[in-house]
Protein backbone atom coordinates (compact mmCIF):
# COMPACT_ATOMS: atom_id res chain seq x y z
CA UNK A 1 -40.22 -36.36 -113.04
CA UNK A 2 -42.56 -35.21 -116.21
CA UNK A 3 -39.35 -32.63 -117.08
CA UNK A 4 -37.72 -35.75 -117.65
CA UNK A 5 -40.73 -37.64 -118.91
CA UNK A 6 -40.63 -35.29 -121.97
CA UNK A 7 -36.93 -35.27 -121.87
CA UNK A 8 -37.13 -38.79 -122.84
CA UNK A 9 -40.00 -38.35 -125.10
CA UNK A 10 -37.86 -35.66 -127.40
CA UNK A 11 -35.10 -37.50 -127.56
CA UNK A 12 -37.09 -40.36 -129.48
CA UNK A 13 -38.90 -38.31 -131.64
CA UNK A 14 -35.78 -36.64 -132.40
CA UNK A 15 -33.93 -40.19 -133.15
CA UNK A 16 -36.24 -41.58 -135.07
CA UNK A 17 -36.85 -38.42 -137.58
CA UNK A 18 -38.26 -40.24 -140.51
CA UNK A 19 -41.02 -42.33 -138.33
CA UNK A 20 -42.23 -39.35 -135.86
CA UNK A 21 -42.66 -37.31 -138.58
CA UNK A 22 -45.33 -40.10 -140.28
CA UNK A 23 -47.03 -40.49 -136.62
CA UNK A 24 -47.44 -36.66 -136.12
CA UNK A 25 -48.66 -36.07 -139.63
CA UNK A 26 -51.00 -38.94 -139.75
CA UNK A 27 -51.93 -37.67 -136.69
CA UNK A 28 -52.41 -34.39 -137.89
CA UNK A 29 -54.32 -35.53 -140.77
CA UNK A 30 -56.60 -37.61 -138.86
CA UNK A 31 -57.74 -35.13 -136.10
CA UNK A 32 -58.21 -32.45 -138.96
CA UNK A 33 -60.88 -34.85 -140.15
CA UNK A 34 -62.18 -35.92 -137.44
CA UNK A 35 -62.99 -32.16 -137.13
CA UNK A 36 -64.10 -31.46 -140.34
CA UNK A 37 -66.56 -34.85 -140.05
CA UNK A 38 -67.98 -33.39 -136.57
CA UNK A 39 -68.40 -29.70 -138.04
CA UNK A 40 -70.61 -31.38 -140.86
CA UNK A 41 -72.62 -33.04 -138.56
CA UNK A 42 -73.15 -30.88 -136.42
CA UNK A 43 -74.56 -28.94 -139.65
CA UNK A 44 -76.55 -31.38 -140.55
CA UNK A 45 -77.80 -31.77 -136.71
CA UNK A 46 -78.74 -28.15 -136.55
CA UNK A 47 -81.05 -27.67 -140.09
CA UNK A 48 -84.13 -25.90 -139.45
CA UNK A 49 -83.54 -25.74 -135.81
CA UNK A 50 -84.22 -21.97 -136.06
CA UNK A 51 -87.59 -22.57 -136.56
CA UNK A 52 -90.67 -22.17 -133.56
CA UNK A 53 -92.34 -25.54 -134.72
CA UNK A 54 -89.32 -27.80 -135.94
CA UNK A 55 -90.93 -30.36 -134.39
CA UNK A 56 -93.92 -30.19 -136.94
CA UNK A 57 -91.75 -29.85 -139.78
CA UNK A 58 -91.08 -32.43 -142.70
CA UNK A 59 -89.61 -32.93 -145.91
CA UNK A 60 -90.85 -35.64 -148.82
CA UNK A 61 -88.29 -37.31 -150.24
CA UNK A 62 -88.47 -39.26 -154.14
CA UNK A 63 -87.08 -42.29 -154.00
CA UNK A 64 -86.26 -44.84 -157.64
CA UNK A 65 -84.45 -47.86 -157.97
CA UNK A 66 -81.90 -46.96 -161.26
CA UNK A 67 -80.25 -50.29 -162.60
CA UNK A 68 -80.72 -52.04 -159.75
CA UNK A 69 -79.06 -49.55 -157.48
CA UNK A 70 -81.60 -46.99 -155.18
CA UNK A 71 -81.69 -43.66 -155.41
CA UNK A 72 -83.49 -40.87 -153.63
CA UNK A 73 -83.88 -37.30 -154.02
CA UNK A 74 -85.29 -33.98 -152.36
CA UNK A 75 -87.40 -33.33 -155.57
CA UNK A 76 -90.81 -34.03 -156.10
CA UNK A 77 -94.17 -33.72 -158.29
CA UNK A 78 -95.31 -29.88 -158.17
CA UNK A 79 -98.56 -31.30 -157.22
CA UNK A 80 -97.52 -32.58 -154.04
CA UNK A 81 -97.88 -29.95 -152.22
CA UNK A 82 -101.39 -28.87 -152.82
CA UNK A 83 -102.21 -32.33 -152.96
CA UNK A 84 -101.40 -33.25 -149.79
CA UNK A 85 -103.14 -30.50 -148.38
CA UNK A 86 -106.09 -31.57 -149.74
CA UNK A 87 -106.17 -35.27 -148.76
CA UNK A 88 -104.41 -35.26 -145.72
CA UNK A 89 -105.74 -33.26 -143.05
CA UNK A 90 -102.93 -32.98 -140.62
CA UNK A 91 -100.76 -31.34 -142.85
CA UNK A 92 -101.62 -27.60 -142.06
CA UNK A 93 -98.99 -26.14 -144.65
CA UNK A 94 -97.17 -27.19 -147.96
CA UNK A 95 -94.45 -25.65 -149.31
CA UNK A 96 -92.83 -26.36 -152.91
CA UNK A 97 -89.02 -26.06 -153.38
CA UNK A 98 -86.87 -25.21 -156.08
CA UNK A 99 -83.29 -25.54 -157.30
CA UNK A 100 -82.43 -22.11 -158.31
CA UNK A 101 -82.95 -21.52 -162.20
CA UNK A 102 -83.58 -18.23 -164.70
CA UNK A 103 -87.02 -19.53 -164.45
CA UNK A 104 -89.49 -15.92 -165.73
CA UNK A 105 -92.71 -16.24 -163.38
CA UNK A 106 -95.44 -14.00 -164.61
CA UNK A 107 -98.70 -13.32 -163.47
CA UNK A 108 -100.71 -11.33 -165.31
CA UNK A 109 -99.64 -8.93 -167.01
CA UNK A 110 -96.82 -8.44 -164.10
CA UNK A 111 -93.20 -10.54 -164.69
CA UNK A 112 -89.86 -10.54 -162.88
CA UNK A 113 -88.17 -8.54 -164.74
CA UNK A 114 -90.72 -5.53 -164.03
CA UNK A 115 -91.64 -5.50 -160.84
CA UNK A 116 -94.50 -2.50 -161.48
């Protein structure tokens, strides 16, 4: 019975060329993004879950409103950190972050380029 079940089933898709081949392509196309959409969620699902206290971890966010639309961002002041620190007892530990630049941080006399 399911020999002749895809008996059947072959003989369609091979009559009707032009609309099995739009079916199994869309198809195609729309479990390869399915795929791709659960891979990047599951990345975003699993950030920082390396961590021993990723329970206790945050992240402060900027937020603007820009001709009437709103729009937030992952940067803020570089006195944040130390500020919040300061006022806000529960937060034990602040840590700035930067996009990567050719930023030269000296102290000192000592620089990145000479690491003495």
């Amino acid at each position: 019975m399911l020999k002749n079940f895809f008996k059947i089933a072959f003989r369609n898709l091979w009559k009707n060329k032009g609309f099995s081949f739009i079916n199994i392509t869309g198809l195609a196309i729309g479990m390869g993004c399915a795929m791709l959409l659960l891979l990047w969620i599951y990345d975003e699902i699993s950030y920082d879950q390396f961590h021993v206290n990723k329970d206790r971890i945050y992240e402060a966010w900027n937020r603007a409103e820009f001709s009437g639309a709103l729009h937030c961002w992952n940067t803020t002041p570089k006195v944040l950190a130390r500020t919040l620190e300061h006022d806000f007892p529960e937060v034990e530990v602040a840590v700035r972050v930067n996009w990567p630049s050719n930023y030269l941080l000296t102290v000192g006399d000592k620089n990145g380029r000479n690491s003495n």
